[in-house]
C-alpha atoms as a PDB file:
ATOM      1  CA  UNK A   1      61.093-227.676  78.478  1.00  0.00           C
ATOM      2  CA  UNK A   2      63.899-227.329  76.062  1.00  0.00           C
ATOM      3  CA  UNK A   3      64.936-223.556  75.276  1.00  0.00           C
ATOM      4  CA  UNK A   4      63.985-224.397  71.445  1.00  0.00           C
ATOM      5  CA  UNK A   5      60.676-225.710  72.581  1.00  0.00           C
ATOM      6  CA  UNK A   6      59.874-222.608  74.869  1.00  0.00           C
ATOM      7  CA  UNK A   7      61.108-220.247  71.898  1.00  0.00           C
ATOM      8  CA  UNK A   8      58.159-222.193  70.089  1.00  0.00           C
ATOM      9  CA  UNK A   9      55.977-221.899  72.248  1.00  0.00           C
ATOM     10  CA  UNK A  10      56.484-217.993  72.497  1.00  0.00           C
ATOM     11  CA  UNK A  11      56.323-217.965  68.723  1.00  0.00           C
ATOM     12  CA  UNK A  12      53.096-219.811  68.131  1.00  0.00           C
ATOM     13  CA  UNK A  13      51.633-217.658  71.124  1.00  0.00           C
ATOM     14  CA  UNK A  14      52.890-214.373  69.320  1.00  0.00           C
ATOM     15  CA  UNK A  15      51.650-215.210  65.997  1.00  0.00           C
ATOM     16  CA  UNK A  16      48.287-216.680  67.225  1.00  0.00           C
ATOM     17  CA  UNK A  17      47.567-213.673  68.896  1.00  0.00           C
ATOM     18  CA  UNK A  18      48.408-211.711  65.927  1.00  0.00           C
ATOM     19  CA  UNK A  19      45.993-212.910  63.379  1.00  0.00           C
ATOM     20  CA  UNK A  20      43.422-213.108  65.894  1.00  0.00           C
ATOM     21  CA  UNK A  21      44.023-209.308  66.141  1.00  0.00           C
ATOM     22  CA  UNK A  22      43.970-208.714  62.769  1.00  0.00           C
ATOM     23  CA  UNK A  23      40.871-210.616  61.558  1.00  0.00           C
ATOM     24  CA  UNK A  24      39.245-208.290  64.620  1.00  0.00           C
ATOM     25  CA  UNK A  25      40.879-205.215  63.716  1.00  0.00           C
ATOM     26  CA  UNK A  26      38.338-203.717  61.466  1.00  0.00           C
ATOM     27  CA  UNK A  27      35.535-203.753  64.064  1.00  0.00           C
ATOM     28  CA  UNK A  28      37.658-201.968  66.504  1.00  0.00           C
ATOM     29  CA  UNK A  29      37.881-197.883  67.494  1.00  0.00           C
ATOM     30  CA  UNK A  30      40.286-195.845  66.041  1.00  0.00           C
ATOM     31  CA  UNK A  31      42.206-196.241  69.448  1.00  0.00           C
ATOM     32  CA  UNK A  32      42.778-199.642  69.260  1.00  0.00           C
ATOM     33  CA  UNK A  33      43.712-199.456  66.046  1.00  0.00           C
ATOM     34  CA  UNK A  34      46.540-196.812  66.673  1.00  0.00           C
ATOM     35  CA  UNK A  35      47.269-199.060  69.837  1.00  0.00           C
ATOM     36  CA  UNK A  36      47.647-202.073  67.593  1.00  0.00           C
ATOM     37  CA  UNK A  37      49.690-199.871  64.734  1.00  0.00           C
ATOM     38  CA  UNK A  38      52.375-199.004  67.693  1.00  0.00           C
ATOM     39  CA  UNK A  39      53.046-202.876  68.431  1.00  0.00           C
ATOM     40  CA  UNK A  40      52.771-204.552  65.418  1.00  0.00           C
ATOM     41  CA  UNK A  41      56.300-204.039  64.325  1.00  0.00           C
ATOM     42  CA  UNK A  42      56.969-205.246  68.070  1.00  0.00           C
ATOM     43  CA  UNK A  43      55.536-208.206  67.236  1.00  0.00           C
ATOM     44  CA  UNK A  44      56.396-208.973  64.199  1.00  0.00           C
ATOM     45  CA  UNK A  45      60.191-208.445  65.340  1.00  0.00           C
ATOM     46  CA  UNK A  46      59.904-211.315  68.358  1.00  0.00           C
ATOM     47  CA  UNK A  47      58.256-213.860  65.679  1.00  0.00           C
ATOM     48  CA  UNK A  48      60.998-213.259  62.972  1.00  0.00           C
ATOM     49  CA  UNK A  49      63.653-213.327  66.015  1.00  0.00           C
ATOM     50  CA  UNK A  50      62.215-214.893  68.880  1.00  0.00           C
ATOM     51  CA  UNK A  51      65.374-216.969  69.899  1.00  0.00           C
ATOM     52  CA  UNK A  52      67.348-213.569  70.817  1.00  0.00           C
ATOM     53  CA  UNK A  53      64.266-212.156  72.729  1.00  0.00           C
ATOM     54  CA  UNK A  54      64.221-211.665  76.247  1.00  0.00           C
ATOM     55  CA  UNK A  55      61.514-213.875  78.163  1.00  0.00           C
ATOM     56  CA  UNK A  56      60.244-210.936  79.883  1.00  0.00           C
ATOM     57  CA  UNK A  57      60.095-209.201  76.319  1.00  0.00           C
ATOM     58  CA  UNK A  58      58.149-211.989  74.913  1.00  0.00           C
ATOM     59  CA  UNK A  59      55.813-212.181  77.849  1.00  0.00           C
ATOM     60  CA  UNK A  60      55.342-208.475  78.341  1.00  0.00           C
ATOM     61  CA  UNK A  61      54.282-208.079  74.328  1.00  0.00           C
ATOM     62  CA  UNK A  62      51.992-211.644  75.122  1.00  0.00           C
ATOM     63  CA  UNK A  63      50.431-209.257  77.962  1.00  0.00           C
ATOM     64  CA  UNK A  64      49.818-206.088  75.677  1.00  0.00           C
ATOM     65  CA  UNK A  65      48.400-208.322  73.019  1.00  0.00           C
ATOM     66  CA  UNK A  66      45.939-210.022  74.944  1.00  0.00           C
ATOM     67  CA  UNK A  67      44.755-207.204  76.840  1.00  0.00           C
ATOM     68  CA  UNK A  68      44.400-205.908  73.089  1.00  0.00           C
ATOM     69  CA  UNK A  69      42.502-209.148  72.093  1.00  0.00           C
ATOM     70  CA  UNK A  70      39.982-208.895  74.772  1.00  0.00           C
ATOM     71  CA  UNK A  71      39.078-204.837  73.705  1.00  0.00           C
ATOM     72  CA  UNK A  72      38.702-206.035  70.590  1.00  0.00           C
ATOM     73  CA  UNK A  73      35.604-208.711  72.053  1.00  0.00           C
END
C-alpha cells in the first residue's frame, strides 16, 4: 500500500468515525459528550492534514474514537 493510499485510508476511517459519532451524540451522557468536545478538534485536524500525521497519531485518535463509538451503542 502506497503512502497516499494509506493516508486515505486513515482519512476515510477518521471521518467515518466522526459522523457516526455525531449522528449518536445526542443520545449520549454529558460525559461522553465532554469526551467527544476534547477530540473533535483532534480529529478534525488529522482529516484536514492527514498526510503530515504521525501513524501512531492517526491510529491512537482511530482507538479513542472507537472506544467512543461503542459508549455511544
Amino acid at each position: 500500500m502506497t503512502i497516499q493510499e494509506t493516508t486515505r485510508h486513515w482519512k476515510t476511517d477518521l471521518q467515518s468515525l466522526r459522523d457516526e459519532i455525531r449522528l449518536q451524540i445526542h443520545l449520549g451522557e454529558m460525559d461522553v459528550k465532554d469526551e467527544w468536545s476534547k477530540l473533535e478538534p483532534e480529529v478534525e485536524a488529522a482529516i484536514k492534514d492527514a498526510a503530515h500525521h504521525a501513524s501512531d497519531m492517526v491510529h491512537t485518535l482511530i482507538v479513542k474514537l472507537t472506544g467512543l463509538r461503542k459508549r455511544l451503542g
